[in-house]
N, C-alpha and C. Protein backbone atom coordinates (compact mmCIF):
# COMPACT_ATOMS: atom_id res chain seq x y z
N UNK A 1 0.86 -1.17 0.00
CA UNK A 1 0.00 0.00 0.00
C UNK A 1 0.90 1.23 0.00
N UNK A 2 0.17 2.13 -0.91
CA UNK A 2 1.10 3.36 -1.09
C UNK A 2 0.55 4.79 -0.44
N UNK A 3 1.59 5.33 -0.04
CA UNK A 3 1.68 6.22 1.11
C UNK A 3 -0.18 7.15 1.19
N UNK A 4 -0.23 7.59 0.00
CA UNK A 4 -1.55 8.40 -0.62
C UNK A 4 -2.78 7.07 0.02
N UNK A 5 -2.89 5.95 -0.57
CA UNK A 5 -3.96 5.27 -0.05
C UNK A 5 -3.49 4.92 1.50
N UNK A 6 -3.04 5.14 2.02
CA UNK A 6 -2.83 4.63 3.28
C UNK A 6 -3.13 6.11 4.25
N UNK A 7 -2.85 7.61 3.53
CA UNK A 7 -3.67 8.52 4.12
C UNK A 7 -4.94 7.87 3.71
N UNK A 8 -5.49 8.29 2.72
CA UNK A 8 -7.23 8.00 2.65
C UNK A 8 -8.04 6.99 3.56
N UNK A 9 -7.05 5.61 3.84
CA UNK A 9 -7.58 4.71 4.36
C UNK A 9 -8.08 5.17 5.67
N UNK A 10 -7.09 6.17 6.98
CA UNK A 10 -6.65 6.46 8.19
C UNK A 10 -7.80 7.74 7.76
N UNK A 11 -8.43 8.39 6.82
CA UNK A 11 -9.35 9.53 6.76
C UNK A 11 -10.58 8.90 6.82
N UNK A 12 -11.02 7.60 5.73
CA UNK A 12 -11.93 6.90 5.53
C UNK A 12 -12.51 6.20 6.54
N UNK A 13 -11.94 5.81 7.71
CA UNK A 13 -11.80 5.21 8.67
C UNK A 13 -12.34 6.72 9.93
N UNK A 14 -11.60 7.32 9.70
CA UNK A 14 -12.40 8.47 10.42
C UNK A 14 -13.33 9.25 10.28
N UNK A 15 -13.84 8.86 9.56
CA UNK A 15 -14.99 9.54 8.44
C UNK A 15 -16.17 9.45 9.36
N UNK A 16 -16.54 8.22 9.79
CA UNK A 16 -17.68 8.23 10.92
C UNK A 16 -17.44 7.91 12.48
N UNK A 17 -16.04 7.58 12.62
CA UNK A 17 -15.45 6.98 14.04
C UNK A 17 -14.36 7.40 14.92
N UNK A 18 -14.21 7.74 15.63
CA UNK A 18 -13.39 7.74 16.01
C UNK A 18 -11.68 6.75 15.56
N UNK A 19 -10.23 6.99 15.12
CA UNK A 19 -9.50 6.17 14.58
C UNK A 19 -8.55 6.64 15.84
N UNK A 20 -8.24 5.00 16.78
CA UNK A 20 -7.65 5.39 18.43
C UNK A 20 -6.20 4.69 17.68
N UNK A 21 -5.39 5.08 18.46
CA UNK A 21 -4.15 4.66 18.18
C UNK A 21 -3.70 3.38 17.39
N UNK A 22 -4.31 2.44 17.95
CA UNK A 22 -3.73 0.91 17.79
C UNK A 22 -4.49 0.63 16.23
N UNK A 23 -5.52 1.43 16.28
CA UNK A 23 -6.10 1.03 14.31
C UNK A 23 -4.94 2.06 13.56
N UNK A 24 -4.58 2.99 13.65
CA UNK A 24 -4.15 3.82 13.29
C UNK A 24 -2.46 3.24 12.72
N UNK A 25 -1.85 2.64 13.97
CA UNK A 25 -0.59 1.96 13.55
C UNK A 25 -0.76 0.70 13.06
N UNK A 26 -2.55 0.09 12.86
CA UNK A 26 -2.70 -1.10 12.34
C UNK A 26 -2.57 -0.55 10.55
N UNK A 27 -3.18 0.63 10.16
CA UNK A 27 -3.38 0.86 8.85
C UNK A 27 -1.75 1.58 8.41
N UNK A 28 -1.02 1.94 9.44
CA UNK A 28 0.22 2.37 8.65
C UNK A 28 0.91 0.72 8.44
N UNK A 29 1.02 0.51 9.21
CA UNK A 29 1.60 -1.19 9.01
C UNK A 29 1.79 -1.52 7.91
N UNK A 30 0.52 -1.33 7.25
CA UNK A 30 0.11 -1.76 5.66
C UNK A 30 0.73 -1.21 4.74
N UNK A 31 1.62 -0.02 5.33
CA UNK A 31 2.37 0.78 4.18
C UNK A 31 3.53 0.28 3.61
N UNK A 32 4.18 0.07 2.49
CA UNK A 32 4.95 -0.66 1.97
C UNK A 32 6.25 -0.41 2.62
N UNK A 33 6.21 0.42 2.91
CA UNK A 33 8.36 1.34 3.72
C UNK A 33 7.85 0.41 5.52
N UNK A 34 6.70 -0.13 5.97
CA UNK A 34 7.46 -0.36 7.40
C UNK A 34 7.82 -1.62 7.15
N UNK A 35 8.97 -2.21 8.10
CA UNK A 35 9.74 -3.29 7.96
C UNK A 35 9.88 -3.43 9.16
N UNK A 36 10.25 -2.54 10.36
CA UNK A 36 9.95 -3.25 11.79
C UNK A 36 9.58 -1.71 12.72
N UNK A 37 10.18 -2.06 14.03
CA UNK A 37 9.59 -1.40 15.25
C UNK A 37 9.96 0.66 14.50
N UNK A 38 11.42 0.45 14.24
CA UNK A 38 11.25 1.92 14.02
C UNK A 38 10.76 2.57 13.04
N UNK A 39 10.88 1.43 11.45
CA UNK A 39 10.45 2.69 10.61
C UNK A 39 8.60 2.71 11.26
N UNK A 40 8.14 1.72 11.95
CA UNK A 40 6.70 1.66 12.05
C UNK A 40 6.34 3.14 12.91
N UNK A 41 7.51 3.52 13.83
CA UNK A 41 7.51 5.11 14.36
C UNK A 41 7.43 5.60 14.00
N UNK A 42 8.59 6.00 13.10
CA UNK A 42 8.75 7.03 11.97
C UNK A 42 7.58 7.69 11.71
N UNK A 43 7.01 6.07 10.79
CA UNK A 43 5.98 6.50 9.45
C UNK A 43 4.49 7.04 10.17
N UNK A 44 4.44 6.17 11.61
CA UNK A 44 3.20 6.91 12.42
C UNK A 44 3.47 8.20 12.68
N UNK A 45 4.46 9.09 13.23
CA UNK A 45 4.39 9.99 13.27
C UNK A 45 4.30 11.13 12.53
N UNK A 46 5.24 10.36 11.24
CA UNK A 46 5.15 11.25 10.16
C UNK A 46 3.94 11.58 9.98
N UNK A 47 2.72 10.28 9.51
CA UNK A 47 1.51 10.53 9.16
C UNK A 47 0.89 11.23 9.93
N UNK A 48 0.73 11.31 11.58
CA UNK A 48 -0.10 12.18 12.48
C UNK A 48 0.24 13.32 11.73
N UNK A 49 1.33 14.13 11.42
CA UNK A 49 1.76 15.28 11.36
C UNK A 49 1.39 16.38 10.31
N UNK A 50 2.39 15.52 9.14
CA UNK A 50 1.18 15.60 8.07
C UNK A 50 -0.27 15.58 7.69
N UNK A 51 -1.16 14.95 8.52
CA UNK A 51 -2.81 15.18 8.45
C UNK A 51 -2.91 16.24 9.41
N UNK A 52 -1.90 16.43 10.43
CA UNK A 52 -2.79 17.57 11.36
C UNK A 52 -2.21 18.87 10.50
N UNK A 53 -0.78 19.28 9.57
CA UNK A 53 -0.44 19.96 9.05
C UNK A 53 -1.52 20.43 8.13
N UNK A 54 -1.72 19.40 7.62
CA UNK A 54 -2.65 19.98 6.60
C UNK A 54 -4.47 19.70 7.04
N UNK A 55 -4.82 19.92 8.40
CA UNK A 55 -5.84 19.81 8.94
C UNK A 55 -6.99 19.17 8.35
N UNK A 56 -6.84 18.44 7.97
CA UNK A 56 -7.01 16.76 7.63
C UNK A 56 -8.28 16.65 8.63
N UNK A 57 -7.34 16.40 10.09
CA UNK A 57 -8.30 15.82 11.21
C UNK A 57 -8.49 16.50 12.31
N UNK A 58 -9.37 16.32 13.51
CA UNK A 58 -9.21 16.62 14.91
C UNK A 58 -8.43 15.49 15.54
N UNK A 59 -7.70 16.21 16.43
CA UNK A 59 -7.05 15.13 17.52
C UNK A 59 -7.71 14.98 18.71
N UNK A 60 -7.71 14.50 19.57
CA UNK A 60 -7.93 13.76 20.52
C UNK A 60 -7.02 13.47 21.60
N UNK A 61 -6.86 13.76 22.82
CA UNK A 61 -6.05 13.00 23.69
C UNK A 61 -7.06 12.40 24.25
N UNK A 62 -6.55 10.71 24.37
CA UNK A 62 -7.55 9.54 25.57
C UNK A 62 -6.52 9.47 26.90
N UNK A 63 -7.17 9.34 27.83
CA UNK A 63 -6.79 8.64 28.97
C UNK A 63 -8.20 7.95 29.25
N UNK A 64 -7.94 7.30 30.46
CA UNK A 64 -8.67 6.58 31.20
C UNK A 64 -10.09 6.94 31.52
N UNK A 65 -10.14 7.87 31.67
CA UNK A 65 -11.10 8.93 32.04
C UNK A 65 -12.02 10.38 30.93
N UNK A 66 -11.19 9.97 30.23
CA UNK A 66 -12.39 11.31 29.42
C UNK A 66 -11.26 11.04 27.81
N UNK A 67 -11.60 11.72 26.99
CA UNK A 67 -11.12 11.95 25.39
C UNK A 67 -11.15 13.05 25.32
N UNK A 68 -10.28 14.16 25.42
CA UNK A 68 -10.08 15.36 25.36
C UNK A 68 -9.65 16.19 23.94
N UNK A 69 -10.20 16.96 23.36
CA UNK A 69 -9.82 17.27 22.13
C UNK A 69 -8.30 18.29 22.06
N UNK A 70 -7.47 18.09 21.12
CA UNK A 70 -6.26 18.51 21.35
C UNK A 70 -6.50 19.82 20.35
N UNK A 71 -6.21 20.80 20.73
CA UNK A 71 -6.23 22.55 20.22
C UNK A 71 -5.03 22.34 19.56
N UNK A 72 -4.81 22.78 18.00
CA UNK A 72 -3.80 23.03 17.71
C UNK A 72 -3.15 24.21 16.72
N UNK A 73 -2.37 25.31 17.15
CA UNK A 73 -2.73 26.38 15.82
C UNK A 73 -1.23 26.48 14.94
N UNK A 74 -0.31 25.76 15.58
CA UNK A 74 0.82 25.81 15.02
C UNK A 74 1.34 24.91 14.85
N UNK A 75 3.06 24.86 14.54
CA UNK A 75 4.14 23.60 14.02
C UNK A 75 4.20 23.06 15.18
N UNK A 76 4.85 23.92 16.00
CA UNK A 76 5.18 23.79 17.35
C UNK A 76 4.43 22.71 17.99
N UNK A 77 3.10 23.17 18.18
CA UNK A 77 2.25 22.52 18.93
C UNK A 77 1.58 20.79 18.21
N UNK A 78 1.76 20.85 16.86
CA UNK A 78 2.05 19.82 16.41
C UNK A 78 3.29 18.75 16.42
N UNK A 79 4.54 19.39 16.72
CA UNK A 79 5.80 18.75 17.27
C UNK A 79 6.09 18.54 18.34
N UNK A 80 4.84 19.50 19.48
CA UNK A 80 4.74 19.02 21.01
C UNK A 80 4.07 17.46 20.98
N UNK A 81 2.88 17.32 20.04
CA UNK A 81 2.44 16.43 20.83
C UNK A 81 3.24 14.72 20.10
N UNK A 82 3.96 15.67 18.72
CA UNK A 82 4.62 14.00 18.16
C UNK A 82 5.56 13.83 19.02
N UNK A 83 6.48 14.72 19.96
CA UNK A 83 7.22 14.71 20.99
C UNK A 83 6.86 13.59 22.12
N UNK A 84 5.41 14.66 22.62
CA UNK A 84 4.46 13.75 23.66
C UNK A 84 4.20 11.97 23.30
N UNK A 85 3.81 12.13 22.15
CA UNK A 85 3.58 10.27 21.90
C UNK A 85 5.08 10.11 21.80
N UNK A 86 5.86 10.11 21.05
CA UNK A 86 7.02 9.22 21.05
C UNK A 86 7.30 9.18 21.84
N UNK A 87 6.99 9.94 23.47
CA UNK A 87 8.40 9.54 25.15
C UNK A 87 7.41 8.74 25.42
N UNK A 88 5.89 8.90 25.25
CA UNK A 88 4.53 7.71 26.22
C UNK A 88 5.09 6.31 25.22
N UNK A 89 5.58 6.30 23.67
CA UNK A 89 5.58 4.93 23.44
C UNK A 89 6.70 4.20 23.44
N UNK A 90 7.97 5.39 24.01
CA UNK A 90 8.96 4.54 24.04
C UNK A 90 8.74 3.83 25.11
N UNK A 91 8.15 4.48 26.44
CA UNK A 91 7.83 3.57 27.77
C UNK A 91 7.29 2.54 27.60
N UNK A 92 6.69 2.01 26.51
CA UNK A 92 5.97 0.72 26.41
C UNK A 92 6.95 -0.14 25.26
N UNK A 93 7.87 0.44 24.98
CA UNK A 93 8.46 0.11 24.09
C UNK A 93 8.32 -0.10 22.73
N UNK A 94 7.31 0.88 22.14
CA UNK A 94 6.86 0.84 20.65
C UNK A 94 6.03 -0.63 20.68
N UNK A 95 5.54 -0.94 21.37
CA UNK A 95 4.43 -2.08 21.34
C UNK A 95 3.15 -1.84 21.09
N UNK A 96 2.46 -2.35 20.23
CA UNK A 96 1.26 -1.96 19.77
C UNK A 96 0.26 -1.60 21.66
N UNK A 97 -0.36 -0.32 21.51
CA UNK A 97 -1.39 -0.25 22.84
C UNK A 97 -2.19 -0.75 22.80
N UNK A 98 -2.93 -0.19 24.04
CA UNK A 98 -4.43 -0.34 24.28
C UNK A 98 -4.76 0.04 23.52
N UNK A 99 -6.24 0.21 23.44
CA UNK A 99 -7.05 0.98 22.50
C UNK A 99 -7.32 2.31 23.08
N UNK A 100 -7.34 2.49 24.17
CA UNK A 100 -7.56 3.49 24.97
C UNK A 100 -6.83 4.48 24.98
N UNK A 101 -5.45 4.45 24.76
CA UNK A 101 -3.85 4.88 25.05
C UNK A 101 -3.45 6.43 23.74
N UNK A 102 -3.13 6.94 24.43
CA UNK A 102 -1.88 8.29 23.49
C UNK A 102 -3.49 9.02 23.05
N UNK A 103 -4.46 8.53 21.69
CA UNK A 103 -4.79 9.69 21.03
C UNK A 103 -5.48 8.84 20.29
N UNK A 104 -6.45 9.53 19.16
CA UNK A 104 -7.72 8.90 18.41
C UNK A 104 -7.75 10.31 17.83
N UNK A 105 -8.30 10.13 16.55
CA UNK A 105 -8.16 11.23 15.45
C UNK A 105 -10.07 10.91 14.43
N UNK A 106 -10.32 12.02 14.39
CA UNK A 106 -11.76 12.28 13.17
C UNK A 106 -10.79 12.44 12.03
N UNK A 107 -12.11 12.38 11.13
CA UNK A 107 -11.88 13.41 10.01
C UNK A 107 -12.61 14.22 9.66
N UNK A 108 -12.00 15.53 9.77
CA UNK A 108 -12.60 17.05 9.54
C UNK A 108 -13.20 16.87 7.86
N UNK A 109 -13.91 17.91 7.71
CA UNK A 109 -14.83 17.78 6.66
C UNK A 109 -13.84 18.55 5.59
N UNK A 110 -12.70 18.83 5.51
CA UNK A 110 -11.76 19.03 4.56
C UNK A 110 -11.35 17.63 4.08
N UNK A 111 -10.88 16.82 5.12
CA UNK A 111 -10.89 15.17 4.91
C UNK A 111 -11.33 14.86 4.39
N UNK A 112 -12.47 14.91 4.50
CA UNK A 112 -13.70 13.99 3.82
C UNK A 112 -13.59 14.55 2.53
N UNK A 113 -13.65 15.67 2.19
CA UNK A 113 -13.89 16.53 0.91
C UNK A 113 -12.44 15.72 0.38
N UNK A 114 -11.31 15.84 0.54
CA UNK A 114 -9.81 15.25 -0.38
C UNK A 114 -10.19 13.74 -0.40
N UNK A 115 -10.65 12.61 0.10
CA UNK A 115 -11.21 11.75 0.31
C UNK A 115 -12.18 11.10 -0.97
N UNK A 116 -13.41 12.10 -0.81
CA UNK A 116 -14.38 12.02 -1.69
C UNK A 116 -13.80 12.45 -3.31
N UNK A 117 -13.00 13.58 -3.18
CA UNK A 117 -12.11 13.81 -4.45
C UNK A 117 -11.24 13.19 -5.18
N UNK A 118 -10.99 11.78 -4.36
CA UNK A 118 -9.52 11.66 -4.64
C UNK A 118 -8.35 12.20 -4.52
N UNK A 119 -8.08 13.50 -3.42
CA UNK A 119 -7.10 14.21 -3.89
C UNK A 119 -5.75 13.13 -3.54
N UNK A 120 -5.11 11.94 -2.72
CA UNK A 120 -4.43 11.92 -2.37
C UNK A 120 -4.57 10.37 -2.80
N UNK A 121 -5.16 9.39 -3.53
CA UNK A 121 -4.95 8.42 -3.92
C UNK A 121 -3.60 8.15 -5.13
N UNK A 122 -2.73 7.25 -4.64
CA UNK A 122 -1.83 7.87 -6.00
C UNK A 122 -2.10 6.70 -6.65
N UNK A 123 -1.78 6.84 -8.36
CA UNK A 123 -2.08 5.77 -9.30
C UNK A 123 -0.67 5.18 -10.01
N UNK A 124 -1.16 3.72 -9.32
CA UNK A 124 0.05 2.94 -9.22
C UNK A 124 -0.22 1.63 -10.46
């Protein structure tokens, strides 16, 4: 799977649901570049970044207790929170989570619109 369908998939998927961490690194998985524990980092983070860059989605922080929506208006604050997940998953050691765990992402109705367009399917 190539990088373009593997956004759409992680949009398509958020389209009506909530997409919590562990589906999220289940659909990058599928991407042709991971091969083990780190590029599977990498490429998750990359992808959070890129969809929140280009406001793609809403974020989400989960804990135990509530799903809190994550405010975001800059780089910064987008490199805080790929910061934030990579120290919570090195503690587990890049092991797939809970379902509950780090963050869960929508898709904003710009999503849906590049989605419904095709803008990001590439033709292979």
């Amino acid at each position: 799977m190539n990088w373009g369908y593997t956004k759409d998939k992680i949009l398509v998927f958020g389209e009506n649901d909530y997409v919590f961490f562990d589906m999220f690194l289940s659909i990058i998985e599928e991407f042709e570049k991971v091969e083990d524990v780190e590029s599977r980092m990498i490429y998750t983070l990359i992808m959070l970044k890129e969809l929140m860059n280009e406001k793609l989605v809403d974020v989400y922080l989960v804990s135990e207790k509530k799903i809190e929506e994550y405010v975001y208006f800059s780089v910064e604050d987008i490199e805080r929170l790929g910061s934030t997940i990579s120290f919570k998953w090195a503690e587990i050691n890049y092991s797939l989570p809970e379902r509950d765990v780090f963050f869960c992402i929508t898709t904003t109705q710009r999503g849906i619109e590049c989605v419904n367009n095709r803008i990001f399917l590439d033709k292979k």
